[in-house]
PDB file of N, CA and C in Angstrom:
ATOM      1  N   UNK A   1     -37.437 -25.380-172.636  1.00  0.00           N
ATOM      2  CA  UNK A   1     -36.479 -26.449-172.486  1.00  0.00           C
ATOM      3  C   UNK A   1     -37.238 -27.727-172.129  1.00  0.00           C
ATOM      4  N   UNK A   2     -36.850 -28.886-172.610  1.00  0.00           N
ATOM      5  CA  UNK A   2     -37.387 -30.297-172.297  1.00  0.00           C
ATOM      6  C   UNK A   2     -36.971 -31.061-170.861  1.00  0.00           C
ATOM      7  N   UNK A   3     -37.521 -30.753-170.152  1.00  0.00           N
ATOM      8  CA  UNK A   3     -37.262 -31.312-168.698  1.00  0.00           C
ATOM      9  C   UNK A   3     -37.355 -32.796-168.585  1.00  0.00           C
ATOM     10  N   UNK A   4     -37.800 -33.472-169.371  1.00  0.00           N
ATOM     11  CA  UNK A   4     -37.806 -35.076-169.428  1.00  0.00           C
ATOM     12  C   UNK A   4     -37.196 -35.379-170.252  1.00  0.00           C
ATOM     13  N   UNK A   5     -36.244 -34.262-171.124  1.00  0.00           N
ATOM     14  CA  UNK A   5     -35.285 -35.134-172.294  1.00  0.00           C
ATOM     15  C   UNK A   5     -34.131 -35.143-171.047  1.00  0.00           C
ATOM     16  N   UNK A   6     -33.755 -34.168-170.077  1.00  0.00           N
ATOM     17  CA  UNK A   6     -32.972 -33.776-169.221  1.00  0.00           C
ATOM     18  C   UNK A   6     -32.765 -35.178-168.370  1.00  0.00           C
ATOM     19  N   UNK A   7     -33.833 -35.222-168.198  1.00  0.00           N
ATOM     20  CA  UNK A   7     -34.118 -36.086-166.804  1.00  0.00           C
ATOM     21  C   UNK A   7     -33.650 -37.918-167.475  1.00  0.00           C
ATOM     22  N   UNK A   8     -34.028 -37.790-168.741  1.00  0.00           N
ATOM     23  CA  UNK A   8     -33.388 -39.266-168.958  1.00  0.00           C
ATOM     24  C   UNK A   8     -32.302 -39.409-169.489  1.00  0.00           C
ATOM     25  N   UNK A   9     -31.513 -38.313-170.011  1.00  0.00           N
ATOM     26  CA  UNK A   9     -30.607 -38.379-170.738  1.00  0.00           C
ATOM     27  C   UNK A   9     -29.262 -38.063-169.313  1.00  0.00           C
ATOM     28  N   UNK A  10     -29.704 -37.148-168.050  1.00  0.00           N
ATOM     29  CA  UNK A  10     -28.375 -37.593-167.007  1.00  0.00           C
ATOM     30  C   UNK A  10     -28.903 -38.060-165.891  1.00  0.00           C
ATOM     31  N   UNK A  11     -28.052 -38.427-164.709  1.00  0.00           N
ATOM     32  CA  UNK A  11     -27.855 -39.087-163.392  1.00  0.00           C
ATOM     33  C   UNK A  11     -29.249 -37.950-162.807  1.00  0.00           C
ATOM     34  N   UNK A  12     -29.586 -38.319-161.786  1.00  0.00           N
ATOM     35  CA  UNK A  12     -30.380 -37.239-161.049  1.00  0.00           C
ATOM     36  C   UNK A  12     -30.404 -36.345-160.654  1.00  0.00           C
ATOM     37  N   UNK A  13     -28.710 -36.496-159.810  1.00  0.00           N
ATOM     38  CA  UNK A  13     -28.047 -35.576-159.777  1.00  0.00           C
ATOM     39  C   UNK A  13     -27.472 -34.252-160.453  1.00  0.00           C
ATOM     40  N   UNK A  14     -27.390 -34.545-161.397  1.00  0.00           N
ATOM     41  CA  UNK A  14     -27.276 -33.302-162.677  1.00  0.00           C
ATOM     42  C   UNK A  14     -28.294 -33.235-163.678  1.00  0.00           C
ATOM     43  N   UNK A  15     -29.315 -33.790-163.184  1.00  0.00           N
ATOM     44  CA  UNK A  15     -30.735 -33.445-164.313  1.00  0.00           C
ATOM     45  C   UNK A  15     -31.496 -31.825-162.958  1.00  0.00           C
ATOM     46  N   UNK A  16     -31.204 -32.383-161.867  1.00  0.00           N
ATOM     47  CA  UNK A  16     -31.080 -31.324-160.996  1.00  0.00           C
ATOM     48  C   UNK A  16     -30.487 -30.028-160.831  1.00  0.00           C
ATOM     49  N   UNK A  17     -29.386 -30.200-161.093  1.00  0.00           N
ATOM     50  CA  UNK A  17     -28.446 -29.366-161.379  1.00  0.00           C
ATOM     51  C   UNK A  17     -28.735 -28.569-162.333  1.00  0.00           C
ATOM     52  N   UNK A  18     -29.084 -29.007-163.358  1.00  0.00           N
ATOM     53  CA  UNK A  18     -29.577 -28.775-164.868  1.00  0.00           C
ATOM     54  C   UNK A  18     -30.855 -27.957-164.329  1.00  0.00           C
ATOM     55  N   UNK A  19     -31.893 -27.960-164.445  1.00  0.00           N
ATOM     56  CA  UNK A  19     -33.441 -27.826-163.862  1.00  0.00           C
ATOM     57  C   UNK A  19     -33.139 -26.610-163.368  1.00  0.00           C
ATOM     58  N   UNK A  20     -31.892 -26.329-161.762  1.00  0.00           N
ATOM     59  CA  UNK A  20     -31.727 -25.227-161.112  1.00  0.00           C
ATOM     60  C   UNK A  20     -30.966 -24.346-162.194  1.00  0.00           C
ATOM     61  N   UNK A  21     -30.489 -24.839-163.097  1.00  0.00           N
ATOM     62  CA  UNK A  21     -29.585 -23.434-163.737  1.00  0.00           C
ATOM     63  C   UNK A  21     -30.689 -23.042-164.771  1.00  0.00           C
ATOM     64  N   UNK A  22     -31.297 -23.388-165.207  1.00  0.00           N
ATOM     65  CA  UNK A  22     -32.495 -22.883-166.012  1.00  0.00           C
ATOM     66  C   UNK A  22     -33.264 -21.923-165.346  1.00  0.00           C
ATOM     67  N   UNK A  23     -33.527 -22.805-164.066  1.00  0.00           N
ATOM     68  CA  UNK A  23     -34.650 -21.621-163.244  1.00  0.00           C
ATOM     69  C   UNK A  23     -33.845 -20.668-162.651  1.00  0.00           C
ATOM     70  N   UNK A  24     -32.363 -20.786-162.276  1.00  0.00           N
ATOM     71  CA  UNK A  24     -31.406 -19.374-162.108  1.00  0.00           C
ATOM     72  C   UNK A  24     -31.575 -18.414-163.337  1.00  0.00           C
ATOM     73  N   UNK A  25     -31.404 -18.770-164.786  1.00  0.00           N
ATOM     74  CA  UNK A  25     -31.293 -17.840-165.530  1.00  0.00           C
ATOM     75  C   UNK A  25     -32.438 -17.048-166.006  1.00  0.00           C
ATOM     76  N   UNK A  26     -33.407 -17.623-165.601  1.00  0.00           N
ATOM     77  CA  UNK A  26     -35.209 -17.537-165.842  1.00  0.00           C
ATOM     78  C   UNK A  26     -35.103 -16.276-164.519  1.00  0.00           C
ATOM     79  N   UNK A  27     -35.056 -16.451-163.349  1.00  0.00           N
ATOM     80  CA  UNK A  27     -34.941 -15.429-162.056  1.00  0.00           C
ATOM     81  C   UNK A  27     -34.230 -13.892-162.895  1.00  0.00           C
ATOM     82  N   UNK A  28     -32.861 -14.980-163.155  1.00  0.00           N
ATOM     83  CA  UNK A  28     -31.758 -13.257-163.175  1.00  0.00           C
ATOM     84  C   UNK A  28     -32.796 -12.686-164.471  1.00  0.00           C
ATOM     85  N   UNK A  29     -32.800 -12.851-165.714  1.00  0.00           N
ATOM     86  CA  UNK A  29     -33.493 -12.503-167.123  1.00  0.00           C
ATOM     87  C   UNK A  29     -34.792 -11.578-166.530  1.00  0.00           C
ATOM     88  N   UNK A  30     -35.804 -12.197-165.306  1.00  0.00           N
ATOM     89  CA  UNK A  30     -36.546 -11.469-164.600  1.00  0.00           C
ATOM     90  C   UNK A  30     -35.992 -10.353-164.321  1.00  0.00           C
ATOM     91  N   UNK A  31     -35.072 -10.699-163.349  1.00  0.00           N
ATOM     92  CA  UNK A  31     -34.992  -9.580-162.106  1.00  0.00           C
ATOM     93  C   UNK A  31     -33.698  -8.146-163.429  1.00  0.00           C
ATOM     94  N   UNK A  32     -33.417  -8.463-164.211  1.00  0.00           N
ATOM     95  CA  UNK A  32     -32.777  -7.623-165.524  1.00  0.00           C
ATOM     96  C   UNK A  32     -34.290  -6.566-165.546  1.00  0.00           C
ATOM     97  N   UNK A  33     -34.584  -7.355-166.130  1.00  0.00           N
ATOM     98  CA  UNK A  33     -35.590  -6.543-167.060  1.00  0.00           C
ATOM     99  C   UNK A  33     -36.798  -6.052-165.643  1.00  0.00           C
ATOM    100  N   UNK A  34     -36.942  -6.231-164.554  1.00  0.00           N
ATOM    101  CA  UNK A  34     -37.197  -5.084-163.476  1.00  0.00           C
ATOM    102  C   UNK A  34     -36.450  -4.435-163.200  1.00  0.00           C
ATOM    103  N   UNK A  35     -35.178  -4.641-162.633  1.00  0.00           N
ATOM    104  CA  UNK A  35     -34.366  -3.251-163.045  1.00  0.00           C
ATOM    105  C   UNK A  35     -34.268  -2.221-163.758  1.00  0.00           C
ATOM    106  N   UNK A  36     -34.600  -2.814-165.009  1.00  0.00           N
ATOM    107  CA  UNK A  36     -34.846  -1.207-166.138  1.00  0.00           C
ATOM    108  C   UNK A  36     -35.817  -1.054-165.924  1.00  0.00           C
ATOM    109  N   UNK A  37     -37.130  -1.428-165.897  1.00  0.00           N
ATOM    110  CA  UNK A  37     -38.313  -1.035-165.869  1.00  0.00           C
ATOM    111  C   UNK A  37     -38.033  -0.119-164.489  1.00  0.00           C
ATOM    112  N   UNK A  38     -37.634  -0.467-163.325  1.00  0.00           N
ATOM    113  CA  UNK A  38     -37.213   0.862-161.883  1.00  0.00           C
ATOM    114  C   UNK A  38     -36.614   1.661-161.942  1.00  0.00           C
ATOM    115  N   UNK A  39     -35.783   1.700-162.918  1.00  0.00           N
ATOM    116  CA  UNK A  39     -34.733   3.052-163.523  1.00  0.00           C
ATOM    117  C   UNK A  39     -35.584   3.773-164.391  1.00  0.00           C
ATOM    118  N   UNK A  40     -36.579   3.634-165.406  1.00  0.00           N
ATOM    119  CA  UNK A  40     -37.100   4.045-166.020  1.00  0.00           C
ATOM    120  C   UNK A  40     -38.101   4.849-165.293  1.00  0.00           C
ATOM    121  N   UNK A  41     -38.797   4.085-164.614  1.00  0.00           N
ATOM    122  CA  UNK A  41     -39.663   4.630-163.757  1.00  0.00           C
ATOM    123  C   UNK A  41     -39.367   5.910-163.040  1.00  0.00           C
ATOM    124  N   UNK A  42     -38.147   5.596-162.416  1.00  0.00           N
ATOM    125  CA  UNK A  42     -37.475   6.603-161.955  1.00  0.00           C
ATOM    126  C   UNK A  42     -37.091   8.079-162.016  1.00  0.00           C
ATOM    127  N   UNK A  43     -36.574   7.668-163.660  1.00  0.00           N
ATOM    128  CA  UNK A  43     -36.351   8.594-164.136  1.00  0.00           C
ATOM    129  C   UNK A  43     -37.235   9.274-164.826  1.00  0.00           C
ATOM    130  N   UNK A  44     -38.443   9.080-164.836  1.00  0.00           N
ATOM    131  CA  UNK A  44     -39.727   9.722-165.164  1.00  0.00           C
ATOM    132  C   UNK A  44     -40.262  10.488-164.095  1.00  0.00           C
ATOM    133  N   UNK A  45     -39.953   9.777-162.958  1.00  0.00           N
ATOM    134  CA  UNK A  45     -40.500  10.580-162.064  1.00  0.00           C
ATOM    135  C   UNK A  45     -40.494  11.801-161.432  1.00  0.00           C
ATOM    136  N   UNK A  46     -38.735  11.868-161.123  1.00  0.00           N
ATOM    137  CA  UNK A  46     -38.028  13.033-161.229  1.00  0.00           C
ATOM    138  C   UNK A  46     -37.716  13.811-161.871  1.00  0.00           C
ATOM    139  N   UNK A  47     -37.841  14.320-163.070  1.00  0.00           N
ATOM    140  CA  UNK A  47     -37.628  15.196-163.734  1.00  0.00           C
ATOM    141  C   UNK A  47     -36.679  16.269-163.720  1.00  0.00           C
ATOM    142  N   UNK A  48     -35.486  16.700-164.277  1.00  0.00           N
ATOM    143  CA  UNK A  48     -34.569  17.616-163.882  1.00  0.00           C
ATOM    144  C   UNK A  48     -35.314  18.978-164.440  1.00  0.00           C
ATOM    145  N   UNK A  49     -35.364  20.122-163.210  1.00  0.00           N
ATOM    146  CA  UNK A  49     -35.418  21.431-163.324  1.00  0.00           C
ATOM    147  C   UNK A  49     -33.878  21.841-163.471  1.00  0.00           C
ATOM    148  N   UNK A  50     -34.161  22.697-164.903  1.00  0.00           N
ATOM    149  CA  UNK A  50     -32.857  23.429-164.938  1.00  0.00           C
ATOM    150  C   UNK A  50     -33.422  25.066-164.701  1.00  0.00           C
ATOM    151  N   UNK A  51     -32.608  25.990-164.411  1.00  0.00           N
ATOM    152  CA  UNK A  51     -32.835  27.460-164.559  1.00  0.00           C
ATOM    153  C   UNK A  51     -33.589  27.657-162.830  1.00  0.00           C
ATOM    154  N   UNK A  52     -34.264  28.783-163.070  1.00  0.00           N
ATOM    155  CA  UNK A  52     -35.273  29.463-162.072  1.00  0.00           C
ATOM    156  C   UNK A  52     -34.312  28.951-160.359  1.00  0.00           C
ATOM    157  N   UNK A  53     -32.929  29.025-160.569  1.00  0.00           N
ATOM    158  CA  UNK A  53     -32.262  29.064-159.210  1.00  0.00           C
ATOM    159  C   UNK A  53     -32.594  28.315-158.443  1.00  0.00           C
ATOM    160  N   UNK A  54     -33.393  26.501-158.627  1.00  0.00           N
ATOM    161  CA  UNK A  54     -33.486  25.662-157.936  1.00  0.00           C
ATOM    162  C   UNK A  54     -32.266  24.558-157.346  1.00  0.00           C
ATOM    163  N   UNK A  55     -32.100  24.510-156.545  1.00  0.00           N
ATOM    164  CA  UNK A  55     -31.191  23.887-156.045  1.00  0.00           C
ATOM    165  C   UNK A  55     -29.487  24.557-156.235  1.00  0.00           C
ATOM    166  N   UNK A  56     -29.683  25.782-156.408  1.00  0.00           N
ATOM    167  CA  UNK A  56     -28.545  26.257-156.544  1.00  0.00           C
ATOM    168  C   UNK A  56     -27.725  26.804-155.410  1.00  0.00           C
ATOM    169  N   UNK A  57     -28.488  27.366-154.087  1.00  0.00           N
ATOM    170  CA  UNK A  57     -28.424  27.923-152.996  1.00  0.00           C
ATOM    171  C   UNK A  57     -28.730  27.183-152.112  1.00  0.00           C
ATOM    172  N   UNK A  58     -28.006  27.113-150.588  1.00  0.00           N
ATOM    173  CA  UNK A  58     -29.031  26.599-149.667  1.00  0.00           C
ATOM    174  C   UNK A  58     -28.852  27.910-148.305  1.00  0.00           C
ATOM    175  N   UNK A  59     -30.254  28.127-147.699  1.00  0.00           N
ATOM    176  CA  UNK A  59     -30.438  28.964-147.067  1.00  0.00           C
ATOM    177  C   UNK A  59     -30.328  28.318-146.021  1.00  0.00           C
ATOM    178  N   UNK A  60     -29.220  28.682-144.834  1.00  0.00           N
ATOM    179  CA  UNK A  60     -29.078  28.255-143.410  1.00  0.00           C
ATOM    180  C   UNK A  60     -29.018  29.708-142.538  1.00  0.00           C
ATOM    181  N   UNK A  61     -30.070  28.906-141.422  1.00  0.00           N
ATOM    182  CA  UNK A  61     -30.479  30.111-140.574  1.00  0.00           C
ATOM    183  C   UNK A  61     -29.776  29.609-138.979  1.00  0.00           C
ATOM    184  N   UNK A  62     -29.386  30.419-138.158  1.00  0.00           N
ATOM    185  CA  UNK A  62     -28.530  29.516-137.041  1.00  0.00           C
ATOM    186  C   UNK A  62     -29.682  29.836-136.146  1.00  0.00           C
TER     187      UNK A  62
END
């Protein structure tokens, strides 16, 4: 985006305004695409065991 077409074409006030919503959507577009990359991760990490009676029982002893 042209930050000096911004800046002469409104008030200061909303060339500002302008500037922050760019760098808001630049943050969120970031913080998106780390989110999947932590879910992904995630879900690599853990791996579901099916079968061999894991997590099927829980043994309590008093």
């Amino acid at each position: 985006m042209n930050f000096s077409a911004i800046s002469l074409s409104m008030p200061s006030s909303a060339a500002d305004s302008g500037v922050g919503l760019v760098v808001l959507s630049k943050a969120l577009d970031s913080a998106e695409v780390a989110g999947e990359q932590l879910t992904e991760m995630m879900q690599e990490a853990a791996p579901v065991v099916r079968g061999m009676g894991l997590g099927e029982f829980l043994d309590v002893r008093a």
